[in-house]
PDB file of N, CA and C in Angstrom:
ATOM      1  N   UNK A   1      -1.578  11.580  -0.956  1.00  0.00           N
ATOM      2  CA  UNK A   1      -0.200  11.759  -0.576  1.00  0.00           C
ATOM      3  C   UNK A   1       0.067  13.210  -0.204  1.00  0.00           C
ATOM      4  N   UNK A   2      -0.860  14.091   0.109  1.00  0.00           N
ATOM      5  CA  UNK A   2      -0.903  15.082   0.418  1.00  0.00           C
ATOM      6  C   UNK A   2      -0.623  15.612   1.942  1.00  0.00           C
ATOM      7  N   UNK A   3      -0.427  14.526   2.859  1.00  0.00           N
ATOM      8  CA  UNK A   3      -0.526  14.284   4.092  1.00  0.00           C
ATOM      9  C   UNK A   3      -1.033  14.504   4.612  1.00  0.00           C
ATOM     10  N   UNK A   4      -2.425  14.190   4.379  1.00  0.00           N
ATOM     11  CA  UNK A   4      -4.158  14.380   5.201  1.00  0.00           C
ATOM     12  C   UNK A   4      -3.909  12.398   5.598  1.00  0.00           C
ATOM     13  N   UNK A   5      -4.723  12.332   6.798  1.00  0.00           N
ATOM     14  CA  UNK A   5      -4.604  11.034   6.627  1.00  0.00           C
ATOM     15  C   UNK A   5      -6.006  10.462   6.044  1.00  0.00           C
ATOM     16  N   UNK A   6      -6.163   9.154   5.532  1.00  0.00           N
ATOM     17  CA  UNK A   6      -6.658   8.200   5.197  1.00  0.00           C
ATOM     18  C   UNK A   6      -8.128   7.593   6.408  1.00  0.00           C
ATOM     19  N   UNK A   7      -9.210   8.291   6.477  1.00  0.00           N
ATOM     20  CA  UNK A   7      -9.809   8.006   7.099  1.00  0.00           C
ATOM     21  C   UNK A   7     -10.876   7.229   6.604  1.00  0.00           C
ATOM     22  N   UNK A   8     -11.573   5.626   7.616  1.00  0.00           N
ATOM     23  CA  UNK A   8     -12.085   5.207   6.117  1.00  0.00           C
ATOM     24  C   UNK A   8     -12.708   3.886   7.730  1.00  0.00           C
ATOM     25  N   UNK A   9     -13.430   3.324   7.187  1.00  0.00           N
ATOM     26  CA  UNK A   9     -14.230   2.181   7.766  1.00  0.00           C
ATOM     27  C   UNK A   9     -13.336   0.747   8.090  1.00  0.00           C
ATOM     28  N   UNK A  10     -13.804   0.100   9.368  1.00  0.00           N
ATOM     29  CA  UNK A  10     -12.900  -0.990   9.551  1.00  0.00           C
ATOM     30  C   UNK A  10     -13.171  -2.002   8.592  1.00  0.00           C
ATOM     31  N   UNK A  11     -13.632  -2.211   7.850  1.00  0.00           N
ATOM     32  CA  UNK A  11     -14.273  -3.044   6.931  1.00  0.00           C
ATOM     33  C   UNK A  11     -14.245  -3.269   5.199  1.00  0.00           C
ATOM     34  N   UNK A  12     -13.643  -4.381   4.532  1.00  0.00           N
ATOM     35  CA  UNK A  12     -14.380  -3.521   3.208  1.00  0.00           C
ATOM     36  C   UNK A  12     -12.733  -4.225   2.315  1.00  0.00           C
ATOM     37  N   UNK A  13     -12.894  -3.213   1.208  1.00  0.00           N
ATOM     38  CA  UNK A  13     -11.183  -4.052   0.541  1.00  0.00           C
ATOM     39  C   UNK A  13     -10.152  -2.787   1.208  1.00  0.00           C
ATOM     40  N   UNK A  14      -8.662  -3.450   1.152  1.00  0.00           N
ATOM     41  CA  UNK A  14      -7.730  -2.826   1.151  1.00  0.00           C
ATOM     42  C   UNK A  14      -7.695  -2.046   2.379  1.00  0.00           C
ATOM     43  N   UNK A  15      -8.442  -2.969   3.680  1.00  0.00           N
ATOM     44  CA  UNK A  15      -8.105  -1.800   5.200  1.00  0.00           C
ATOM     45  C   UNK A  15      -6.955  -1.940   5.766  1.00  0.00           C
ATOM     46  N   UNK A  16      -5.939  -2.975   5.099  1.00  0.00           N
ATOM     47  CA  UNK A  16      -4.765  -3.070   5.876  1.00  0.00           C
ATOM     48  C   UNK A  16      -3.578  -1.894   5.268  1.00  0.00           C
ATOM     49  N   UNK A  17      -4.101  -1.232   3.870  1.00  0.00           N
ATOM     50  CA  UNK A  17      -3.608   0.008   3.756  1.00  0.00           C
ATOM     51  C   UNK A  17      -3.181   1.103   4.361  1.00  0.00           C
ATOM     52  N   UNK A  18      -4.441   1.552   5.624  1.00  0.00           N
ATOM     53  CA  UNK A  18      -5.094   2.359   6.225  1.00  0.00           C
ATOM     54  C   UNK A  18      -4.372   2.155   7.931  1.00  0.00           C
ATOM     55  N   UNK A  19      -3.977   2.880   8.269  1.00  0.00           N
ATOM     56  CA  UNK A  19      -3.205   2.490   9.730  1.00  0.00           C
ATOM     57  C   UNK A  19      -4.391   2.405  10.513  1.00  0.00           C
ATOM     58  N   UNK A  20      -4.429   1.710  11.837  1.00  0.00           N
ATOM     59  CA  UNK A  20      -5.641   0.914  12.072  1.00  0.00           C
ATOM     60  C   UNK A  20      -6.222   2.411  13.264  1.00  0.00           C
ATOM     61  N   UNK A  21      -5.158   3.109  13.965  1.00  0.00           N
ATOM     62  CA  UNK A  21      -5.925   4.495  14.384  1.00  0.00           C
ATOM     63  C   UNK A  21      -6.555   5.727  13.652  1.00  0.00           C
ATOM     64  N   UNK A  22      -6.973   5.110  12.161  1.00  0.00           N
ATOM     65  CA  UNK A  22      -7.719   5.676  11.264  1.00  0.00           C
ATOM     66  C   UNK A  22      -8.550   4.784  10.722  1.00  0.00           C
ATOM     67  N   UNK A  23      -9.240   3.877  11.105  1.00  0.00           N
ATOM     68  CA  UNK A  23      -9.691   2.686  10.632  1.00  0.00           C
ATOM     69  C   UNK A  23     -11.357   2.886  11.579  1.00  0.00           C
ATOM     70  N   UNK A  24     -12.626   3.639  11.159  1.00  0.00           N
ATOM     71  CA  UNK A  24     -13.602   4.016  12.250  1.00  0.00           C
ATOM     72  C   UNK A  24     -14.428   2.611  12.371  1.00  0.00           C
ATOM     73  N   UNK A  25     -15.210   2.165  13.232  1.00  0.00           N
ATOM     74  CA  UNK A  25     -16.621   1.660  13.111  1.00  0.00           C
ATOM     75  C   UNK A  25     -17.464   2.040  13.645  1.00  0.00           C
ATOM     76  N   UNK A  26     -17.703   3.325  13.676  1.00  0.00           N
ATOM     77  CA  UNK A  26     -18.723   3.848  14.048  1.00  0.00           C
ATOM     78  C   UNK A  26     -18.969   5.385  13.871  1.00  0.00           C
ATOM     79  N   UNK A  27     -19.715   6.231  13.808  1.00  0.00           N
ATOM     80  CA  UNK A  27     -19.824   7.770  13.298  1.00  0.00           C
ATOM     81  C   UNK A  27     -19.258   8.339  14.574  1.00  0.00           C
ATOM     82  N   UNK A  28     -19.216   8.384  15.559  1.00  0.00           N
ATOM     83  CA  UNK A  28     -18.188   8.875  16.535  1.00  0.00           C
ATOM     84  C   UNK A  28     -16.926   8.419  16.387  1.00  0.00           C
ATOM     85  N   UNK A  29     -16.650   7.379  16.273  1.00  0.00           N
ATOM     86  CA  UNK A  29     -14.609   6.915  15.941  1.00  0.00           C
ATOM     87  C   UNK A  29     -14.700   8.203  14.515  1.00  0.00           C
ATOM     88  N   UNK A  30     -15.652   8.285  13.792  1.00  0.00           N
ATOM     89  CA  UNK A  30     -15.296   8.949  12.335  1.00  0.00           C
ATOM     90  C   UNK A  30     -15.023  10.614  13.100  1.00  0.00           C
ATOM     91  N   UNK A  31     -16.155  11.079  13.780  1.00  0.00           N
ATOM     92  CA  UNK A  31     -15.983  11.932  14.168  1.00  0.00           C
ATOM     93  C   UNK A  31     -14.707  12.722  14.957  1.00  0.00           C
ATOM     94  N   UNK A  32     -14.320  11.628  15.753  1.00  0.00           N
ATOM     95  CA  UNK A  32     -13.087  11.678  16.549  1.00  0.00           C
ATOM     96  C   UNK A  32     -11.674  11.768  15.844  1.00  0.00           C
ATOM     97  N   UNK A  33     -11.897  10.702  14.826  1.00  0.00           N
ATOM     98  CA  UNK A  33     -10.998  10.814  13.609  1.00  0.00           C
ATOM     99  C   UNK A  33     -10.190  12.165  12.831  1.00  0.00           C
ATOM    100  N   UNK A  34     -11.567  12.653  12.780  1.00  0.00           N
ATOM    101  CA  UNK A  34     -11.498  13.782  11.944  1.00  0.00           C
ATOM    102  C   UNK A  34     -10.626  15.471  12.680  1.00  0.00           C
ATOM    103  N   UNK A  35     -11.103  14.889  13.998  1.00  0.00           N
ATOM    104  CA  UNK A  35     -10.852  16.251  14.847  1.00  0.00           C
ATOM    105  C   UNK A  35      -9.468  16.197  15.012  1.00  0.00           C
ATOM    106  N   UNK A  36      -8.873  14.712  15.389  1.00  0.00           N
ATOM    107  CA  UNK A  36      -7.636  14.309  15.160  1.00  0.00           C
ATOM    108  C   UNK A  36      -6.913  14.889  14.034  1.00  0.00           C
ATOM    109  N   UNK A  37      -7.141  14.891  12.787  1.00  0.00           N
ATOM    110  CA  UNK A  37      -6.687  14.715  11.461  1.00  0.00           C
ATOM    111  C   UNK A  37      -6.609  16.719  11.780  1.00  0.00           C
ATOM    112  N   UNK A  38      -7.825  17.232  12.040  1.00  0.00           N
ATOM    113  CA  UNK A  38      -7.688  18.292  12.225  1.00  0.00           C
ATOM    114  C   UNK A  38      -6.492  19.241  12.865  1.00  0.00           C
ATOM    115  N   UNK A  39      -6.191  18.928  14.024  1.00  0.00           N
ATOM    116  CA  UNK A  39      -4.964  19.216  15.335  1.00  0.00           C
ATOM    117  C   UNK A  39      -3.746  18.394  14.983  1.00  0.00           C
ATOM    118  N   UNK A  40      -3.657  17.663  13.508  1.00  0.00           N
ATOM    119  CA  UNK A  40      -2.019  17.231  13.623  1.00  0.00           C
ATOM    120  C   UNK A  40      -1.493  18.253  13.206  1.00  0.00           C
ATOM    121  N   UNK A  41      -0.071  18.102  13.761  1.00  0.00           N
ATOM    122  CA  UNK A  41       1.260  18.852  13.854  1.00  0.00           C
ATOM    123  C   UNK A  41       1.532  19.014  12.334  1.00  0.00           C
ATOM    124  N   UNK A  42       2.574  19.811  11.820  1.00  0.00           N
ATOM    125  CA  UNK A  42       3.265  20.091  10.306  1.00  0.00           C
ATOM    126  C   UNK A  42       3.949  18.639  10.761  1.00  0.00           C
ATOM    127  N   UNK A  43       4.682  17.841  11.476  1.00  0.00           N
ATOM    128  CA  UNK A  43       5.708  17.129  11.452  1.00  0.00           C
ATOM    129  C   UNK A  43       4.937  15.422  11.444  1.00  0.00           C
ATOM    130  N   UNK A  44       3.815  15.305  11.683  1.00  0.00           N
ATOM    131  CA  UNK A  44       3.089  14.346  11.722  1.00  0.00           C
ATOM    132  C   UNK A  44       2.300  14.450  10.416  1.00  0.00           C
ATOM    133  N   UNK A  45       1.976  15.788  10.286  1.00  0.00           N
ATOM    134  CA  UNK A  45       1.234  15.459   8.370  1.00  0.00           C
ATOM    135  C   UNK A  45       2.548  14.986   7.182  1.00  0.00           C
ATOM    136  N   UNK A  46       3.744  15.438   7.725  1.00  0.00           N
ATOM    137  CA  UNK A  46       5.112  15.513   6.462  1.00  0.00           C
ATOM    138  C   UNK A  46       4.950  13.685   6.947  1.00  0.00           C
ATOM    139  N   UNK A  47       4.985  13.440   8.521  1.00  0.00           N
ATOM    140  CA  UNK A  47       5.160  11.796   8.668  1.00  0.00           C
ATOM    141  C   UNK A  47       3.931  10.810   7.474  1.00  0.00           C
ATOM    142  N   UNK A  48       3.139  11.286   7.422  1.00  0.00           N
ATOM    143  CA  UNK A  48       1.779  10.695   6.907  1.00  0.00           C
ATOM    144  C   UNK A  48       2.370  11.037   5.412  1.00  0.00           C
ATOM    145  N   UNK A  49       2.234  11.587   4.991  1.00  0.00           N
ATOM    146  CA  UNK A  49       2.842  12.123   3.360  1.00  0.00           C
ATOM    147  C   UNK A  49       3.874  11.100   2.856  1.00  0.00           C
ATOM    148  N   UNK A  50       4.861  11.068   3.896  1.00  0.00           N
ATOM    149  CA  UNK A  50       6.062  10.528   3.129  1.00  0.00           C
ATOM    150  C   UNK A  50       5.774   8.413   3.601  1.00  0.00           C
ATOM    151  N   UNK A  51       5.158   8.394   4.665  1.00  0.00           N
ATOM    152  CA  UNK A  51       4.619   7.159   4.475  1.00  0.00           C
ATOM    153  C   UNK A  51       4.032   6.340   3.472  1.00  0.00           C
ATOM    154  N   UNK A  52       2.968   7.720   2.771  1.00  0.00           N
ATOM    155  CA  UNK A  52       2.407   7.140   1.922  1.00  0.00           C
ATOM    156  C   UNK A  52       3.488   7.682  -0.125  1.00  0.00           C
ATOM    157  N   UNK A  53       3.955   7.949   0.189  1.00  0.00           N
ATOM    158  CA  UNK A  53       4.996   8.198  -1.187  1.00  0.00           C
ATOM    159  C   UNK A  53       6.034   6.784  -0.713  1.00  0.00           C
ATOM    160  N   UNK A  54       6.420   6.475   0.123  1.00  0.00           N
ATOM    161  CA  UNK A  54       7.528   5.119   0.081  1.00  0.00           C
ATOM    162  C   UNK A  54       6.404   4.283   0.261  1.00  0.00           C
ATOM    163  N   UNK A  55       4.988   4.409   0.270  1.00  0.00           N
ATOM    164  CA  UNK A  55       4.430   2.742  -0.264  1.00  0.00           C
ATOM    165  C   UNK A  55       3.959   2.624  -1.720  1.00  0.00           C
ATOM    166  N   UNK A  56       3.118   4.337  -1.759  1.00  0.00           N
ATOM    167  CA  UNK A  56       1.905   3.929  -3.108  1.00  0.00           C
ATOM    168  C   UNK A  56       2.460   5.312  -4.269  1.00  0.00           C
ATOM    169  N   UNK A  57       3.963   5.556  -3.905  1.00  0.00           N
ATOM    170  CA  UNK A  57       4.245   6.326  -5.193  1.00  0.00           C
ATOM    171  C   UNK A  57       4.411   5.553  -6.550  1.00  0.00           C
ATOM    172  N   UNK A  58       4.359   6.321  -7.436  1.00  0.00           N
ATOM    173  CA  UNK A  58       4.928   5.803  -8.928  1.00  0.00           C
ATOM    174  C   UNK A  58       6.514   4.671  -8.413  1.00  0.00           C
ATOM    175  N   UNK A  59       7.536   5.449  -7.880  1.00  0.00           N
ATOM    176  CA  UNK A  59       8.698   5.138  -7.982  1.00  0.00           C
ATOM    177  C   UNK A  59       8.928   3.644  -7.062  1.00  0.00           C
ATOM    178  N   UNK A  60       7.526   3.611  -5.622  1.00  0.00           N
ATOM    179  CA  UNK A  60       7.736   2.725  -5.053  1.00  0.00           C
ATOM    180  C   UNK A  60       7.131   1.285  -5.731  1.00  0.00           C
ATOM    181  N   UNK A  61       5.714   1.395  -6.686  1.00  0.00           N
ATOM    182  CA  UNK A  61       5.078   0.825  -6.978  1.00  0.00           C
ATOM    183  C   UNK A  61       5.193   0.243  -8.075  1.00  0.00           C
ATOM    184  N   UNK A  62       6.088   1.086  -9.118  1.00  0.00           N
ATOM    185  CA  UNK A  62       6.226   0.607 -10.459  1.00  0.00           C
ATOM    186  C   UNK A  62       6.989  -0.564 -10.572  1.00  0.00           C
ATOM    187  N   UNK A  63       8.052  -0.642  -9.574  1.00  0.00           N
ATOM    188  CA  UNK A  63       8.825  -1.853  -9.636  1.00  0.00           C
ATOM    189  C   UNK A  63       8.117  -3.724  -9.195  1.00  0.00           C
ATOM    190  N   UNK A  64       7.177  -2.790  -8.467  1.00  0.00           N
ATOM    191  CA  UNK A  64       6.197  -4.319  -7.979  1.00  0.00           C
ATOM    192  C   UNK A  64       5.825  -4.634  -9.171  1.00  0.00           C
ATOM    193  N   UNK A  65       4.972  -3.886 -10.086  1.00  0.00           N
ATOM    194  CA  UNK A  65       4.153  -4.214 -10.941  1.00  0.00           C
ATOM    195  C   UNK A  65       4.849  -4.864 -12.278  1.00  0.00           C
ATOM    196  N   UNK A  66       6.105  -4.381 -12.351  1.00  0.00           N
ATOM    197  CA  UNK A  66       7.285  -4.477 -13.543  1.00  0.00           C
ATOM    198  C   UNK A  66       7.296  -6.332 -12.969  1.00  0.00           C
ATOM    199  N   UNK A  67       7.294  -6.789 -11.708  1.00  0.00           N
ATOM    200  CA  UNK A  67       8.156  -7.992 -11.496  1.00  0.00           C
ATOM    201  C   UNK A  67       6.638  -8.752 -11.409  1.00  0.00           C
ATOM    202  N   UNK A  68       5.655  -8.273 -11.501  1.00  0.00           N
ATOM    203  CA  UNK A  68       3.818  -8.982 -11.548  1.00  0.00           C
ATOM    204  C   UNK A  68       3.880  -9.370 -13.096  1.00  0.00           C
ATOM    205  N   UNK A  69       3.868  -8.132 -13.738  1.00  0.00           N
ATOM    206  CA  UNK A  69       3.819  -8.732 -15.117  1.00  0.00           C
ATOM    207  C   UNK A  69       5.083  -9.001 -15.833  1.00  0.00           C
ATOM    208  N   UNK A  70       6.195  -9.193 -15.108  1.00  0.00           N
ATOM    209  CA  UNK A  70       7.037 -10.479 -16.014  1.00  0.00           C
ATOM    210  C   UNK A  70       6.988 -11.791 -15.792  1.00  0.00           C
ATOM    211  N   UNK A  71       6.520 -11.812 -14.437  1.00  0.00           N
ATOM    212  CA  UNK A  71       5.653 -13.128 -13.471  1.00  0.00           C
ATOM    213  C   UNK A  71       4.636 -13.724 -14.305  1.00  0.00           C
ATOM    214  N   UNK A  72       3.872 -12.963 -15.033  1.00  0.00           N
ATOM    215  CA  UNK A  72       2.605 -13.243 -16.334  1.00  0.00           C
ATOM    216  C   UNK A  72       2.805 -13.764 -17.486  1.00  0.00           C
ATOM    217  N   UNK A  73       4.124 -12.712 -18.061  1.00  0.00           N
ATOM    218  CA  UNK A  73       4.875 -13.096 -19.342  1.00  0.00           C
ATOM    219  C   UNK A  73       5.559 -14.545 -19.067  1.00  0.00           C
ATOM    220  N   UNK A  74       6.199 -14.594 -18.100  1.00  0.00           N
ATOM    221  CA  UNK A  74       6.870 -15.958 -17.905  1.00  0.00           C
ATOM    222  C   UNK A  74       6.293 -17.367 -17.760  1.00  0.00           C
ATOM    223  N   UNK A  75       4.811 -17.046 -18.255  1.00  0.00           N
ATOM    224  CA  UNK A  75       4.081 -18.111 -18.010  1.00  0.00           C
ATOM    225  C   UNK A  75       3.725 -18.816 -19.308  1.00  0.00           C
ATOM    226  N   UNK A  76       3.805 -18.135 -20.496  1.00  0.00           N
ATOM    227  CA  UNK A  76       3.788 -18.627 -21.953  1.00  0.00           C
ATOM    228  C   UNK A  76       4.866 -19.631 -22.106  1.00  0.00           C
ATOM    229  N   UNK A  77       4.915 -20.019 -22.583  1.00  0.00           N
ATOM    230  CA  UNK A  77       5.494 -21.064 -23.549  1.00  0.00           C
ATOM    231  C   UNK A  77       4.690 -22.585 -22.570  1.00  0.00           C
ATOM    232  N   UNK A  78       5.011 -22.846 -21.554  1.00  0.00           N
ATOM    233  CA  UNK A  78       5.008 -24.429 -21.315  1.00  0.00           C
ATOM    234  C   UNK A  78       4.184 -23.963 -20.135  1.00  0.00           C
ATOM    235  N   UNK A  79       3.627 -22.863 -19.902  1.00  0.00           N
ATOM    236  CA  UNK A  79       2.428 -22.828 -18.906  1.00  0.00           C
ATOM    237  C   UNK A  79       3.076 -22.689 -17.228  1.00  0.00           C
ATOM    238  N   UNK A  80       2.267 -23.667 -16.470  1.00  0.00           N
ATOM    239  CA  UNK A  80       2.561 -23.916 -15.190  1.00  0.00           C
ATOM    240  C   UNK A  80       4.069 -24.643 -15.406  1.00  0.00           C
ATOM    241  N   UNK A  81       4.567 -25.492 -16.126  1.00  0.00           N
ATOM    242  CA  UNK A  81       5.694 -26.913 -16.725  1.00  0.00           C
ATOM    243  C   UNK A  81       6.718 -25.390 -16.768  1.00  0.00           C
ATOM    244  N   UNK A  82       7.053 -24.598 -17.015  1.00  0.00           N
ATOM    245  CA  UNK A  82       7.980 -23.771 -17.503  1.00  0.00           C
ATOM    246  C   UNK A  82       8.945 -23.123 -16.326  1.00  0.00           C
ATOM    247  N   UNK A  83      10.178 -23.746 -17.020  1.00  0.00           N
ATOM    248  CA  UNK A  83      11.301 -22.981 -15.557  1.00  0.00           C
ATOM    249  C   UNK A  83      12.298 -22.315 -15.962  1.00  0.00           C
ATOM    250  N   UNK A  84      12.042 -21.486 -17.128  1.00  0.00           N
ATOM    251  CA  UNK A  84      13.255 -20.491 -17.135  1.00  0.00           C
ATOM    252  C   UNK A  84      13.051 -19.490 -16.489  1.00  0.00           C
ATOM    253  N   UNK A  85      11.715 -19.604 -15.699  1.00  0.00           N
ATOM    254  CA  UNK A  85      11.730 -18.103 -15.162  1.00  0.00           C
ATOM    255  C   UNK A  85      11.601 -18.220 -13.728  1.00  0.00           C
ATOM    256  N   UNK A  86      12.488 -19.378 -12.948  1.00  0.00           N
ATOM    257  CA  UNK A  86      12.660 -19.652 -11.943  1.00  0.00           C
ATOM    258  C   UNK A  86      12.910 -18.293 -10.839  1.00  0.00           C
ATOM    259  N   UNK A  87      13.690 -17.532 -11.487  1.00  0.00           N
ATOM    260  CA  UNK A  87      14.338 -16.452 -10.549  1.00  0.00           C
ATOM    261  C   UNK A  87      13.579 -15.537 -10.921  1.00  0.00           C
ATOM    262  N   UNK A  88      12.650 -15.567 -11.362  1.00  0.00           N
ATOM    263  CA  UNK A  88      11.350 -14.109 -11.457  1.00  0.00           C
ATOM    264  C   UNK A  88      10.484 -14.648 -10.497  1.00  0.00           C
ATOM    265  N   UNK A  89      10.261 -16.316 -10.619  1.00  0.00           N
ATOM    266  CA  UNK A  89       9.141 -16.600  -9.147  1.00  0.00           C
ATOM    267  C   UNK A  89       9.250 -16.443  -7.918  1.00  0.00           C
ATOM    268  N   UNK A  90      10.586 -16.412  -7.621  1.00  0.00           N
ATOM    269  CA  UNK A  90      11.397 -16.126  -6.089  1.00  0.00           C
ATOM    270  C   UNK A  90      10.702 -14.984  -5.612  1.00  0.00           C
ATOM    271  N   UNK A  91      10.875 -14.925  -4.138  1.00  0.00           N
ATOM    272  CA  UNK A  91       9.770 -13.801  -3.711  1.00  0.00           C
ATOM    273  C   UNK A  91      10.554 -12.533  -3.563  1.00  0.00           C
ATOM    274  N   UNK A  92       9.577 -11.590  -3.464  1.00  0.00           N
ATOM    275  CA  UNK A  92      10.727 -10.202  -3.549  1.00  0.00           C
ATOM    276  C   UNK A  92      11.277  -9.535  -2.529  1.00  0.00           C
ATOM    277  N   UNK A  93      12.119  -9.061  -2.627  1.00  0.00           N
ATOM    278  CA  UNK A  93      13.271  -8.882  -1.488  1.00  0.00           C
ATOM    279  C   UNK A  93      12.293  -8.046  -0.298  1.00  0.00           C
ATOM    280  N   UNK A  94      12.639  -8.346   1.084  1.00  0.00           N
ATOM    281  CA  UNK A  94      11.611  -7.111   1.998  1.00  0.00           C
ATOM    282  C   UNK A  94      11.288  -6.074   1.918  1.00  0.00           C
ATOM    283  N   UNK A  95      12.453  -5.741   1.199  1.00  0.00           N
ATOM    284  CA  UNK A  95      12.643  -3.952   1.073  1.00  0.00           C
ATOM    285  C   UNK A  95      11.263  -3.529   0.236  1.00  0.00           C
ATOM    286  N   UNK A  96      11.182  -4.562  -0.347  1.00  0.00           N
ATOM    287  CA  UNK A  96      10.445  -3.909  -1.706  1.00  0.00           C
ATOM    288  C   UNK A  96       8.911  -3.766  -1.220  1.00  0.00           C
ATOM    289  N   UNK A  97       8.573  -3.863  -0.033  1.00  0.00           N
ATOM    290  CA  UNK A  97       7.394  -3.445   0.442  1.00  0.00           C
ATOM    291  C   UNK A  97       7.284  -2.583   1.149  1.00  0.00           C
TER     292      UNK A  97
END
């Protein structure tokens, strides 16, 4: 979150993280990558920074995880059969991604 970007292989877990003009398959795309990453602007590294703080900060992330594991908790008593926790299964609002 430093606003370097994310340079990394088309392949593999979690590439849809990764914006796909940083996404290499090959040691020249890496190379090219890099020179890129090199020559961005102050206003394109602050863009990259704050992209990645409104997806994978504490403040953006904690709330996913808060509504994952009450999604978990809500599964005790009567298992899959259990519906008091109807309005925790509902999906989460757009914003929240």
């Amino acid at each position: 979150m430093s606003g370097a970007p994310a340079i990394t292989t088309d392949h593999g877990a979690f590439v849809e993280t990764v914006e796909a003009s940083w996404r290499c398959a090959s040691h020249r795309e890496f190379i090219d990558a890099a020179e890129r990453a090199r020559h961005l602007s102050p206003e394109a590294r602050l863009a990259i920074r704050e992209r990645a703080l409104a997806r994978y900060s504490f403040e953006a992330v904690a709330p996913l995880y808060e509504r994952y594991f009450t999604r978990l908790y809500a599964r005790w008593g009567r298992g899959w059969y259990e519906t008091r926790d109807v309005d925790v299964l509902a999906p989460p609002p757009e914003d929240s991604f």
